[in-house]
N, C-alpha and C. Protein backbone atom coordinates (compact mmCIF):
# COMPACT_ATOMS: atom_id res chain seq x y z
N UNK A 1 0.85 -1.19 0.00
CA UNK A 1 0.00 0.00 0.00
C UNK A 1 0.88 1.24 0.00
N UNK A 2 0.32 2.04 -0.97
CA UNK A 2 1.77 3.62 -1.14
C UNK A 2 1.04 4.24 0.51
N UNK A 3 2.32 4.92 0.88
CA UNK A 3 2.40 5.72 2.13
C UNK A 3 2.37 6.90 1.47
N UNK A 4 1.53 8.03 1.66
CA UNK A 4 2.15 9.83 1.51
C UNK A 4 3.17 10.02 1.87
N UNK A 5 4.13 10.28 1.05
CA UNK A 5 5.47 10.60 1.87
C UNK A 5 6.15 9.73 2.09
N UNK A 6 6.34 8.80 1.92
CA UNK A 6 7.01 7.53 1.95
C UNK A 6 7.30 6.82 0.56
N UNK A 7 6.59 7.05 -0.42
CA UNK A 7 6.34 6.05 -1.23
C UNK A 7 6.96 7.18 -2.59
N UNK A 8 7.61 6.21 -3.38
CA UNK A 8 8.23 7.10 -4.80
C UNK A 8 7.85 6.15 -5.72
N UNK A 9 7.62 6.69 -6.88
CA UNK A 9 7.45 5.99 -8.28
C UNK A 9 8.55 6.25 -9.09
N UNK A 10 9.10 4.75 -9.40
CA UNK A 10 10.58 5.11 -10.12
C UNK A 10 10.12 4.56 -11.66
N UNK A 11 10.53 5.20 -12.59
CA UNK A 11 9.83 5.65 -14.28
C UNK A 11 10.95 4.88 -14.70
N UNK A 12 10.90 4.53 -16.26
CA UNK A 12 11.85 4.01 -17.01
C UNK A 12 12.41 2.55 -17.15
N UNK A 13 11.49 1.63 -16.17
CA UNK A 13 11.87 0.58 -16.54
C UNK A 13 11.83 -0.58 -17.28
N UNK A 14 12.81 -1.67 -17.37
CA UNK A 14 12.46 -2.03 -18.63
C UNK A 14 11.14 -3.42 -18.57
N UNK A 15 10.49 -3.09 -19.87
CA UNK A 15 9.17 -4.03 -19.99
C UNK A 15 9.53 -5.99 -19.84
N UNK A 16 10.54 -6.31 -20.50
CA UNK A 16 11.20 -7.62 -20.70
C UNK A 16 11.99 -8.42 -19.32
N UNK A 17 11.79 -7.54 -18.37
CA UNK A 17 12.48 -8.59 -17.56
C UNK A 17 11.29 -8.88 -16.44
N UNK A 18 11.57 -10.07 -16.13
CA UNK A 18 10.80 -10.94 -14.74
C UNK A 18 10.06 -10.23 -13.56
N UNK A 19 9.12 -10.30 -12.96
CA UNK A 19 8.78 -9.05 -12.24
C UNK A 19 9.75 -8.73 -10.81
N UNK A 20 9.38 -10.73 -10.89
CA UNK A 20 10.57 -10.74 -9.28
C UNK A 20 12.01 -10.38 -9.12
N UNK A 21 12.30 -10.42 -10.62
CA UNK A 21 13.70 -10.01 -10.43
C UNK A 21 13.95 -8.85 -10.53
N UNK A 22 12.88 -8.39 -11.13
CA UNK A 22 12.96 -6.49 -11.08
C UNK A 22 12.89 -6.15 -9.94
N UNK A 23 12.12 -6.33 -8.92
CA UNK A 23 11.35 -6.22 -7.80
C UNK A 23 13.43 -6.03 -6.90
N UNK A 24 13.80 -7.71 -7.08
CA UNK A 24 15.18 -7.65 -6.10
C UNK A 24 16.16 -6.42 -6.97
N UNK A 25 16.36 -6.34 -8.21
CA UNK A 25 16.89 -4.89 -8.10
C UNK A 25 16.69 -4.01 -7.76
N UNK A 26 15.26 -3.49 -7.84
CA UNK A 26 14.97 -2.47 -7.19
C UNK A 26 15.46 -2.53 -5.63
N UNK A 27 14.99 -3.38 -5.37
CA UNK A 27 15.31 -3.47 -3.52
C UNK A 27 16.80 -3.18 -3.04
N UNK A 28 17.60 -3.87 -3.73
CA UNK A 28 19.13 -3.97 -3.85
C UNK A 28 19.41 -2.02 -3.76
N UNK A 29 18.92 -1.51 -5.36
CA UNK A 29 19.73 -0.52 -5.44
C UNK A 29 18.88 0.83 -4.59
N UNK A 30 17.81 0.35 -4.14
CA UNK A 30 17.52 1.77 -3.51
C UNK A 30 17.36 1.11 -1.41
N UNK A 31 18.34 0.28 -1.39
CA UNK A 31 18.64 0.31 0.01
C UNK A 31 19.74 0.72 -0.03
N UNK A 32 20.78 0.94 -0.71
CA UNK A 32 22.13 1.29 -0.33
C UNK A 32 22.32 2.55 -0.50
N UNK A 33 22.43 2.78 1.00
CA UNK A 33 23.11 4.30 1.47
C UNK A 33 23.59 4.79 -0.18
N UNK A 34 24.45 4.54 -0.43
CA UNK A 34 25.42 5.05 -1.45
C UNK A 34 24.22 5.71 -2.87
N UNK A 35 23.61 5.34 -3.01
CA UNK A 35 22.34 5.44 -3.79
C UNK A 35 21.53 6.43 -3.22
N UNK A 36 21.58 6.51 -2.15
CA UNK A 36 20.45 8.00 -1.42
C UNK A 36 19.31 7.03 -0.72
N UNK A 37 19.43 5.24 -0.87
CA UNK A 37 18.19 4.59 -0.18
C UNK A 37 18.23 4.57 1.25
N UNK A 38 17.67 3.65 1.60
CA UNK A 38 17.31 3.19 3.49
C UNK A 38 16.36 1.84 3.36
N UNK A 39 15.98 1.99 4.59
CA UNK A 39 14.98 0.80 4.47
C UNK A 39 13.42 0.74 3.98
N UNK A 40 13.21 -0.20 3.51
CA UNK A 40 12.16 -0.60 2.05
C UNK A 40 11.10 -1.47 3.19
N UNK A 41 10.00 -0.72 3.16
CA UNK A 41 8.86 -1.80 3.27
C UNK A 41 7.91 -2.20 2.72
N UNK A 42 8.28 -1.57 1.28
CA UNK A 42 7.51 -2.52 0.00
C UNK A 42 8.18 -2.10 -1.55
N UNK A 43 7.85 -2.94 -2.45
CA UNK A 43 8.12 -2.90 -3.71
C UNK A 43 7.08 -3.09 -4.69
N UNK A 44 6.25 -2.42 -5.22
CA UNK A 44 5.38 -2.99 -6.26
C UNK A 44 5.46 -2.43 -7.77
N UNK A 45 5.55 -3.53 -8.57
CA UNK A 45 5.73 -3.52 -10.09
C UNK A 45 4.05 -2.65 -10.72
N UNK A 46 4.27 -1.88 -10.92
CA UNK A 46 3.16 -1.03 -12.07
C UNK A 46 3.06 -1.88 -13.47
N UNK A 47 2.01 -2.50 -13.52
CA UNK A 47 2.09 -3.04 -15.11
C UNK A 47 1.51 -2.42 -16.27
N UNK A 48 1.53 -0.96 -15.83
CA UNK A 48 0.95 -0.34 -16.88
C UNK A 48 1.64 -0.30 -17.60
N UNK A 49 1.57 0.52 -18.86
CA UNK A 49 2.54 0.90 -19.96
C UNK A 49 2.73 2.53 -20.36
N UNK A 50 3.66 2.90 -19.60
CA UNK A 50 5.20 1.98 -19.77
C UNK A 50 4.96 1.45 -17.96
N UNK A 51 6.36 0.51 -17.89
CA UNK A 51 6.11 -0.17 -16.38
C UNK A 51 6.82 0.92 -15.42
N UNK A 52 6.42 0.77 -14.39
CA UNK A 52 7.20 1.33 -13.35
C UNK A 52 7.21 1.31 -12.03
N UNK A 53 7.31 1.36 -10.69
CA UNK A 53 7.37 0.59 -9.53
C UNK A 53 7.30 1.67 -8.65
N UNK A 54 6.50 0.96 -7.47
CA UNK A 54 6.16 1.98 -6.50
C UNK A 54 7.14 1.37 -5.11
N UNK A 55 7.61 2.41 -4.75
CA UNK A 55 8.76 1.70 -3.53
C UNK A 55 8.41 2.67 -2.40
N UNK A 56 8.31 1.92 -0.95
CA UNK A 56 7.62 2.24 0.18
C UNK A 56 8.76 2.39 1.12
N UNK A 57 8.89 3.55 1.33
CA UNK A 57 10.25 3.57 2.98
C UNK A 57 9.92 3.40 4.25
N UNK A 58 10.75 2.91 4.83
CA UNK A 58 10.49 3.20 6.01
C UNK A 58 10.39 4.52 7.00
N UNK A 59 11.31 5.26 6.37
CA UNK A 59 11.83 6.77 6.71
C UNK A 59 11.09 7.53 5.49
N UNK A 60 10.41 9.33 5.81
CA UNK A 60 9.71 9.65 4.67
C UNK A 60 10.91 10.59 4.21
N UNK A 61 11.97 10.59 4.54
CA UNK A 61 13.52 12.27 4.73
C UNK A 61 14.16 10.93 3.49
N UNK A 62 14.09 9.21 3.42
CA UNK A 62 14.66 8.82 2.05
C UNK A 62 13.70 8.98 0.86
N UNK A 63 12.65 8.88 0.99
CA UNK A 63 11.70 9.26 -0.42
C UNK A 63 12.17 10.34 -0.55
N UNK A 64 12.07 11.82 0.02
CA UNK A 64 12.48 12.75 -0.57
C UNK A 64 13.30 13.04 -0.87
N UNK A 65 14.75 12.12 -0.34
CA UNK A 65 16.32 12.47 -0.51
C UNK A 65 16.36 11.79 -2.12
N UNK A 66 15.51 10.55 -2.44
CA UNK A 66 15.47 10.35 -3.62
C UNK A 66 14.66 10.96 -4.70
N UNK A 67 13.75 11.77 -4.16
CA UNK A 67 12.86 12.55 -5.21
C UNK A 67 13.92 13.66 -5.57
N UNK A 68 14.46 14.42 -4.88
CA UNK A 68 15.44 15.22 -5.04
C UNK A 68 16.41 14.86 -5.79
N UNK A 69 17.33 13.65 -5.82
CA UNK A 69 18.43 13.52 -6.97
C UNK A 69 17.92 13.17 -7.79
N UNK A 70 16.53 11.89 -7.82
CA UNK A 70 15.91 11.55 -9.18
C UNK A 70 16.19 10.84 -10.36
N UNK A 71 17.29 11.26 -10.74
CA UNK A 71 17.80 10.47 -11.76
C UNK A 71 18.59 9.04 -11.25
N UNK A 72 18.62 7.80 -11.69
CA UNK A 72 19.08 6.62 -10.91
C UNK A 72 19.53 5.57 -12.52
N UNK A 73 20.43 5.34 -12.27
CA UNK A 73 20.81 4.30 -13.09
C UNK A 73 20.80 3.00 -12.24
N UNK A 74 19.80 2.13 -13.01
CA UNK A 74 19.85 0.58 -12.70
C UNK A 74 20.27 -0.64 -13.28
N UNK A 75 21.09 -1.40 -12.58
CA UNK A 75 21.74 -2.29 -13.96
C UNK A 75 21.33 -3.75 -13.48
N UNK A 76 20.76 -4.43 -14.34
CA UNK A 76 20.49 -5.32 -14.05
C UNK A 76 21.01 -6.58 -15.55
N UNK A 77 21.33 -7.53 -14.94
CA UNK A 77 21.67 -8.15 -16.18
C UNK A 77 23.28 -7.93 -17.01
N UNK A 78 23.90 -6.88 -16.54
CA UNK A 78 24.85 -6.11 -17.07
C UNK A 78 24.24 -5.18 -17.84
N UNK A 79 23.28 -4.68 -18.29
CA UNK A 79 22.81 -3.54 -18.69
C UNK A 79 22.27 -2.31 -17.88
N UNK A 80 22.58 -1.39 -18.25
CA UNK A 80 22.30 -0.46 -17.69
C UNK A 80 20.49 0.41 -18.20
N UNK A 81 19.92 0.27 -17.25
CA UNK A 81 18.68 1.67 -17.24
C UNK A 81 18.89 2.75 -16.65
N UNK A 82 18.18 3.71 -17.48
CA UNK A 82 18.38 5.01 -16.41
C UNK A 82 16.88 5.40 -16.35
N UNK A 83 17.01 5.43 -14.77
CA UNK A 83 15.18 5.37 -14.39
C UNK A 83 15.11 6.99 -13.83
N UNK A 84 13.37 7.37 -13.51
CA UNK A 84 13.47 8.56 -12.84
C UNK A 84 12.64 8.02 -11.96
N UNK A 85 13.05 8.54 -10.67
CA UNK A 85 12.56 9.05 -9.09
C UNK A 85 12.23 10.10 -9.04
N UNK A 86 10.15 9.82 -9.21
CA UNK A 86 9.15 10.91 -8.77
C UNK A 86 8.71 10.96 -7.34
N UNK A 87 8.02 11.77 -6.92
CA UNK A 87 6.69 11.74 -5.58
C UNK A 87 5.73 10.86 -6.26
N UNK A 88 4.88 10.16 -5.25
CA UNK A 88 3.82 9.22 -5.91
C UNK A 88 2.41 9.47 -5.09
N UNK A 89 1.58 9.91 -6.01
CA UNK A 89 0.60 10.59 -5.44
C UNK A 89 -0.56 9.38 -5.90
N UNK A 90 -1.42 9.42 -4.83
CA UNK A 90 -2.08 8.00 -5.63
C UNK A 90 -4.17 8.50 -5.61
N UNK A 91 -4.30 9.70 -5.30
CA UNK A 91 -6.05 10.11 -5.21
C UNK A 91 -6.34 11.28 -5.40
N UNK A 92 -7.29 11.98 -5.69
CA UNK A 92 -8.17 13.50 -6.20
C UNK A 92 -8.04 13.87 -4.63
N UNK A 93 -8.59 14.75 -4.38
CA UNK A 93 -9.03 15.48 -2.96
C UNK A 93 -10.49 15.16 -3.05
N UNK A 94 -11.07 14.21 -2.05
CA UNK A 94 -12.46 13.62 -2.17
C UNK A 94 -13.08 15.31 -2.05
N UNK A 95 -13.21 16.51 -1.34
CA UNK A 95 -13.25 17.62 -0.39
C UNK A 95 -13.86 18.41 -2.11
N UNK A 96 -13.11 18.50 -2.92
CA UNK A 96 -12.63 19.01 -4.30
C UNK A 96 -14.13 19.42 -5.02
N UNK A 97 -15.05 20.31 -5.16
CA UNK A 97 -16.21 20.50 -5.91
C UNK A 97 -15.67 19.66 -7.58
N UNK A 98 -14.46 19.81 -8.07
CA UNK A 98 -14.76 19.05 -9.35
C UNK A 98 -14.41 17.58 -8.95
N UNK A 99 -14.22 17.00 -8.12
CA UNK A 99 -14.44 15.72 -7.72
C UNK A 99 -15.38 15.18 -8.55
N UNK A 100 -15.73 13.97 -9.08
CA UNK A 100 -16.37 13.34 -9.56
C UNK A 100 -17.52 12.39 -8.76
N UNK A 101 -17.21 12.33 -7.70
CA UNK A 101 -17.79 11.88 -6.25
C UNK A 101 -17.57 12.82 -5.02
N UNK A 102 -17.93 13.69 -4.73
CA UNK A 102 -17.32 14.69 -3.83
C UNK A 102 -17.75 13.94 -2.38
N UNK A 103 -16.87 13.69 -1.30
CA UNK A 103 -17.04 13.19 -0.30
C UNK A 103 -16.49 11.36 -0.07
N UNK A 104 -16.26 11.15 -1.23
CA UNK A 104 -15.78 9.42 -2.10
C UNK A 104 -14.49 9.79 -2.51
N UNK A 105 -13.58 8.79 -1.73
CA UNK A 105 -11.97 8.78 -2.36
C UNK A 105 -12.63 8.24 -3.86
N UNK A 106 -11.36 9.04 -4.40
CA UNK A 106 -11.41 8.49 -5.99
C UNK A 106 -9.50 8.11 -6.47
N UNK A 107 -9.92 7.04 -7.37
CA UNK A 107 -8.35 6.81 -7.06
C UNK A 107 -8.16 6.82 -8.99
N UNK A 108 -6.82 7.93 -9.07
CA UNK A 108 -6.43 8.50 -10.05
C UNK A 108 -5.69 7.71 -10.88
N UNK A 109 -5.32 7.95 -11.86
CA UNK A 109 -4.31 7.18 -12.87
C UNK A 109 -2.94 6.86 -13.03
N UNK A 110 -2.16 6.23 -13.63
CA UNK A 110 -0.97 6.78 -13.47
C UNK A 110 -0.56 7.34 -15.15
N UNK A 111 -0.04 8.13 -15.09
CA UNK A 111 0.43 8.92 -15.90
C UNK A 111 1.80 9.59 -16.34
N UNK A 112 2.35 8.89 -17.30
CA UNK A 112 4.14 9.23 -17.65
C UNK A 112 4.16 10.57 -18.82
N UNK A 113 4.55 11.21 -18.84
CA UNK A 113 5.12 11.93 -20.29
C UNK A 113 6.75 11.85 -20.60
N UNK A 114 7.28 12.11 -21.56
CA UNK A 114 8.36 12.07 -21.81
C UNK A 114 9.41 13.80 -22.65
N UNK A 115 10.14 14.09 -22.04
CA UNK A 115 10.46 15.19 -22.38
C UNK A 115 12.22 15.30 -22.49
N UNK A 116 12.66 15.68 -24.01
CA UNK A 116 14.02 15.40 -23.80
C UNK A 116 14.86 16.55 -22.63
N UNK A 117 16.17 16.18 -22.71
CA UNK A 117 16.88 16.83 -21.66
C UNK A 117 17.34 17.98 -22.30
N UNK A 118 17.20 18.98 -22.85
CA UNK A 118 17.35 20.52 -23.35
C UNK A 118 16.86 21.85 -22.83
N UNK A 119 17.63 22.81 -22.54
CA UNK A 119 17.07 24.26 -22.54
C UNK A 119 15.49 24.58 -22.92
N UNK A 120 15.53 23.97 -24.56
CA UNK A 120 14.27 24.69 -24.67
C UNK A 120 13.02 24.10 -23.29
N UNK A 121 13.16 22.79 -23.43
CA UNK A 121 12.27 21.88 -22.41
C UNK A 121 12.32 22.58 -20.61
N UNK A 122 13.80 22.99 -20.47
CA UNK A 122 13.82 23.36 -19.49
C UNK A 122 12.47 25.03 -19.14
N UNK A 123 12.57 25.50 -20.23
CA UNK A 123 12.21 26.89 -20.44
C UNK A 123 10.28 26.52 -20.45
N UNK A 124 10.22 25.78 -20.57
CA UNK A 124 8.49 25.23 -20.63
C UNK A 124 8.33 24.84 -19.57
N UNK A 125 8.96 23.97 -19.06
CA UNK A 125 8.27 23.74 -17.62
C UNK A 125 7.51 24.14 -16.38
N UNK A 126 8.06 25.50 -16.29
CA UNK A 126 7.30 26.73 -15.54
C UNK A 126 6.03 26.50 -16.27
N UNK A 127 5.67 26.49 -17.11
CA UNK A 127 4.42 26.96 -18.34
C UNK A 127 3.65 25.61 -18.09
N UNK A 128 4.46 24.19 -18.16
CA UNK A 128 3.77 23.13 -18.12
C UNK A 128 2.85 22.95 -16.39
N UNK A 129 4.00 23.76 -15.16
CA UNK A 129 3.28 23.55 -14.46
C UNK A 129 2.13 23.94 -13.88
N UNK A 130 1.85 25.14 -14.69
CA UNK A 130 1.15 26.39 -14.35
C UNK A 130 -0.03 25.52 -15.49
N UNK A 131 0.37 25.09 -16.36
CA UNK A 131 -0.90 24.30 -16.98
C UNK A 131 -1.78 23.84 -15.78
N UNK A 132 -0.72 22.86 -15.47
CA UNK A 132 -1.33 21.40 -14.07
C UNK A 132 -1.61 22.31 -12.91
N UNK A 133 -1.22 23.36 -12.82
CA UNK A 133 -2.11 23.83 -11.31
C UNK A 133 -3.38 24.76 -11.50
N UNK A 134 -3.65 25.26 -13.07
CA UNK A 134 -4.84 25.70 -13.52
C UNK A 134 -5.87 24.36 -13.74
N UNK A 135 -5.24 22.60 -14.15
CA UNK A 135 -6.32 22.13 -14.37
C UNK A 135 -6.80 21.45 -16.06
N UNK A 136 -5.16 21.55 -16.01
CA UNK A 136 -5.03 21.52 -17.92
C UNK A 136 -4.87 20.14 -18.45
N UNK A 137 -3.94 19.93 -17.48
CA UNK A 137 -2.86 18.96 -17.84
C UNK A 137 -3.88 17.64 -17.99
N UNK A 138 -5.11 17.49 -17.11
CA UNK A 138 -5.60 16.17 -16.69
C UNK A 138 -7.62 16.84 -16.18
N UNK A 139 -8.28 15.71 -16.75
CA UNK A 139 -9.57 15.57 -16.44
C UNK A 139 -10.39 14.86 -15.75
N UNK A 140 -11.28 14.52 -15.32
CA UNK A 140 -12.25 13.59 -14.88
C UNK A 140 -13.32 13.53 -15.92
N UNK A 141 -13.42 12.47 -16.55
CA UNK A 141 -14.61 11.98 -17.50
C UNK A 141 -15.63 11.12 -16.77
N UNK A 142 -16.72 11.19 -17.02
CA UNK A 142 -17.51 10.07 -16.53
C UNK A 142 -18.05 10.47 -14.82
N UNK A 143 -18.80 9.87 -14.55
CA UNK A 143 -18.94 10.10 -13.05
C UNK A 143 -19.56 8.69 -12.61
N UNK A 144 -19.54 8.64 -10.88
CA UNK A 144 -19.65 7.94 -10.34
C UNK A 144 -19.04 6.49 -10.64
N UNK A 145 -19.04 5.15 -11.09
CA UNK A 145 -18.30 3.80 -11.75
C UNK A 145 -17.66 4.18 -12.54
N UNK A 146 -18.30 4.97 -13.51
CA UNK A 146 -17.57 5.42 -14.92
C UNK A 146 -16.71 6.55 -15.13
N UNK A 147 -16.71 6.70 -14.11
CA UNK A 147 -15.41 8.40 -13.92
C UNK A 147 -14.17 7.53 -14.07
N UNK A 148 -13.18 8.86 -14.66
CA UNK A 148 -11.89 7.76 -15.18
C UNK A 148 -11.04 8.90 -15.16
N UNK A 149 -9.78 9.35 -14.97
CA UNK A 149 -8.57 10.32 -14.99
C UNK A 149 -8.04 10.03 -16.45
N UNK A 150 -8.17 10.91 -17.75
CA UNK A 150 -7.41 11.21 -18.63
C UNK A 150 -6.63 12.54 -18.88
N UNK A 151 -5.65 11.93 -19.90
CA UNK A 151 -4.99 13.38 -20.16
C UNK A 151 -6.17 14.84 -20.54
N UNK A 152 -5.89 16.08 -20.83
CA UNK A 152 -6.90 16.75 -20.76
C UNK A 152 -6.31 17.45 -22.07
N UNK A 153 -6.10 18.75 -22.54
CA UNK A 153 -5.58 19.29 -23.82
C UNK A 153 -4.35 19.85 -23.76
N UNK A 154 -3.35 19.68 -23.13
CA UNK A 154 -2.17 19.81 -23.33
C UNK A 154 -1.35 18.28 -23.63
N UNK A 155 -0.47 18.68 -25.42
CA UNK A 155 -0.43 17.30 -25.78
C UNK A 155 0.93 16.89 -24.59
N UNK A 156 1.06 15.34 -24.98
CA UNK A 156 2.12 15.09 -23.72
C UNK A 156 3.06 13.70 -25.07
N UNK A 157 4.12 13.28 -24.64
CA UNK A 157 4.65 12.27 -25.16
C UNK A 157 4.41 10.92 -24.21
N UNK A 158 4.23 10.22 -24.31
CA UNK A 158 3.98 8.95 -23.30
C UNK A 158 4.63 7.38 -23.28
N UNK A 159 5.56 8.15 -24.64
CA UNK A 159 6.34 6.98 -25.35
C UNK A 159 7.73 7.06 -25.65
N UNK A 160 8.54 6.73 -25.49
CA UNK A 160 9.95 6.89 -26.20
C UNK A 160 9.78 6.88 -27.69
N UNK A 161 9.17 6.27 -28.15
CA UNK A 161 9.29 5.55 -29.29
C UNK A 161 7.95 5.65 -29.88
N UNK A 162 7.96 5.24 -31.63
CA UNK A 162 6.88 5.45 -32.12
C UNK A 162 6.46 6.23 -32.96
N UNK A 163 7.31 7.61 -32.70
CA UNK A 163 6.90 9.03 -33.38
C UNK A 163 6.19 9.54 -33.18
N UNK A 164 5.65 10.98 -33.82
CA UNK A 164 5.07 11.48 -33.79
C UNK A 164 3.04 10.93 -34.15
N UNK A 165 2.77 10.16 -34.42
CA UNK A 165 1.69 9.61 -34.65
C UNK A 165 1.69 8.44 -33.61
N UNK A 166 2.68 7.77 -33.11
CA UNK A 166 2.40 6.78 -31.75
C UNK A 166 2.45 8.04 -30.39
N UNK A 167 2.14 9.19 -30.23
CA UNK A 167 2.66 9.49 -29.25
C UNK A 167 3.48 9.51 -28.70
N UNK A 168 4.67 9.57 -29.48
CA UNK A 168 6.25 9.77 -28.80
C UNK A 168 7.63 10.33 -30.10
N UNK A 169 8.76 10.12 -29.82
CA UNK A 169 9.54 10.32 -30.22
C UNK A 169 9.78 9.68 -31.66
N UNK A 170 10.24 9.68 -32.56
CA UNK A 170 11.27 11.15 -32.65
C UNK A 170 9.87 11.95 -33.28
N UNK A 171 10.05 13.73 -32.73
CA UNK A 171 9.24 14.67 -33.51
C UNK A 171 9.28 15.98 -33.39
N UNK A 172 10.17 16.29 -34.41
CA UNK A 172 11.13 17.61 -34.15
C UNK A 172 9.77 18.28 -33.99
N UNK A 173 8.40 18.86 -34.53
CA UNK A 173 7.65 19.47 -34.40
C UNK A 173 6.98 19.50 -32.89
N UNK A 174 6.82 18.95 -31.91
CA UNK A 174 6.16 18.53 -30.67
C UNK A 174 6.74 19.72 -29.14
N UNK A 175 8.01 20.13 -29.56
CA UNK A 175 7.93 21.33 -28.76
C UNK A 175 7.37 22.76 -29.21
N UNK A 176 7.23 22.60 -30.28
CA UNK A 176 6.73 24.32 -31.01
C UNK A 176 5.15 24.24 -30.85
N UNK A 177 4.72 23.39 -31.11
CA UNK A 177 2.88 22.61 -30.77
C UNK A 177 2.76 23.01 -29.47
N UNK A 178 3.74 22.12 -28.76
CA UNK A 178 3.47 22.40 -27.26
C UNK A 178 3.43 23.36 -26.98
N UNK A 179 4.53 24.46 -26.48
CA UNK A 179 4.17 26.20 -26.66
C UNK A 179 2.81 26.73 -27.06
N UNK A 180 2.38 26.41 -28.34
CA UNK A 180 1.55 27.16 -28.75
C UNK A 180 0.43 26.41 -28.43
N UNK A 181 0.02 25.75 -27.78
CA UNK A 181 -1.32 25.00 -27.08
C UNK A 181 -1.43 25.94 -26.05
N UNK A 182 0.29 25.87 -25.02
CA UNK A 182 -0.25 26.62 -23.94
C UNK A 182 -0.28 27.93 -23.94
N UNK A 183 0.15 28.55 -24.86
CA UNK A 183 -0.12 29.94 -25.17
C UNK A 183 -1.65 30.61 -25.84
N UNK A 184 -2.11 28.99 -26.24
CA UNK A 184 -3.87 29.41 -26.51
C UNK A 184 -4.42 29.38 -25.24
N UNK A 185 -3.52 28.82 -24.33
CA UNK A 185 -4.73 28.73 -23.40
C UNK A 185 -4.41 29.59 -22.11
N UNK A 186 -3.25 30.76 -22.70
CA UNK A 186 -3.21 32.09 -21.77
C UNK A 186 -2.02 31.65 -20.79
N UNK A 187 -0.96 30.75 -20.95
CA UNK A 187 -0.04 30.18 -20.62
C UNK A 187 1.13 30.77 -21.42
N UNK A 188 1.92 31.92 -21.30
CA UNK A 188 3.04 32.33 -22.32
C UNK A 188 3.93 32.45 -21.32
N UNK A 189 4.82 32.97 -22.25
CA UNK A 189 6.29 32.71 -21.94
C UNK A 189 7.02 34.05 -20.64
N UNK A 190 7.19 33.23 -19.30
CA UNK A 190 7.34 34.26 -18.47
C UNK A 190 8.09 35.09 -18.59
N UNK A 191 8.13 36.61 -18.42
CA UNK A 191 9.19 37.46 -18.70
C UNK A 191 9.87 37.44 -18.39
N UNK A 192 11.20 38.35 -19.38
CA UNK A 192 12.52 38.29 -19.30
C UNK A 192 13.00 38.72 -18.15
N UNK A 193 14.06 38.48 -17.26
CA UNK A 193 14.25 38.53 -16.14
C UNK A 193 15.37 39.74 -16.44
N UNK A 194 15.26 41.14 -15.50
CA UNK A 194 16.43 42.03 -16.09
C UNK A 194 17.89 41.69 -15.37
């Protein structure tokens, strides 16, 4: 069961290997001090797509010591992954008027995008988050059984791979789109700093 504050979702791993043996790498590389871990009182494999794993501390000062460095290379097999270490948030605010059940936990999706490592990307992010705290980024469809968490109109990548028509990479066009989605929707580019 994810803990608030305890619990991280680590991104990037790979689809082809065993669950259990993913499971003991994971355990391996995020207990050792040297790694930023501590002690683990759970491991669970995400089988969504793409996969990714929810890891439970004992201490909530190592989830955040690992949300903070984030980036983690895992090698398993002799190969190397390079995963990311998020916060793992797992429900709506039942409290929330756009709740879909207001007063009823509702339990949310999980949701990856993919964004290369560049300036320009860096320079959006402010913009992307200001999407997600207006309400952009993500919806509630449906209500009551049939309520469901999808993406909302800001496009996202969700794929490494695929292109531009699978939802992912390669697509030189997908940061200039992006910009100009959130600039329709009163999201521009924060001013120049003197």
């Amino acid at each position: 069961m994810a803990e608030p504050g305890r619990t991280v979702r680590v991104s990037g791993l790979p689809a082809d290997i065993e669950d259990n043996r993913l499971k003991d790498k994971l355990f391996i590389h995020f207990l050792r001090a040297r790694n930023g871990g501590g002690e683990i009182t759970s491991v669970t494999i995400v089988k969504a797509t793409p996969v990714s794993a929810l890891i439970t501390f004992e201490d909530s000062g190592v989830a955040q010591r690992l949300i903070q460095h984030r980036r983690h290379t895992l090698e398993v097999d002799e190969r190397k992954y390079k995963v990311i270490v998020t916060e793992h948030r797992e429900s709506l605010d039942p409290d929330k008027e756009d709740h879909p059940s207001p007063g009823e936990p509702f339990q949310g999706g999980v949701f990856e995008a993919y964004f290369p490592d560049s300036e320009k990307v860096r320079k959006l992010m402010p913009r992307l988050k200001e999407a997600f705290r207006q309400g952009l980024a993500f919806t509630v469809t449906g209500k009551d059984t049939r309520a469901r968490v999808s993406w909302d109109c800001i496009p996202h990548k969700t794929t490494l791979y695929g292109g531009k028509s699978g939802n992912g990479y390669p697509d030189s066009t997908y940061l200039a789109r992006l910009s100009e989605v959130l600039t329709s929707k009163g999201i521009g580019e924060p001013p120049a700093e003197s």
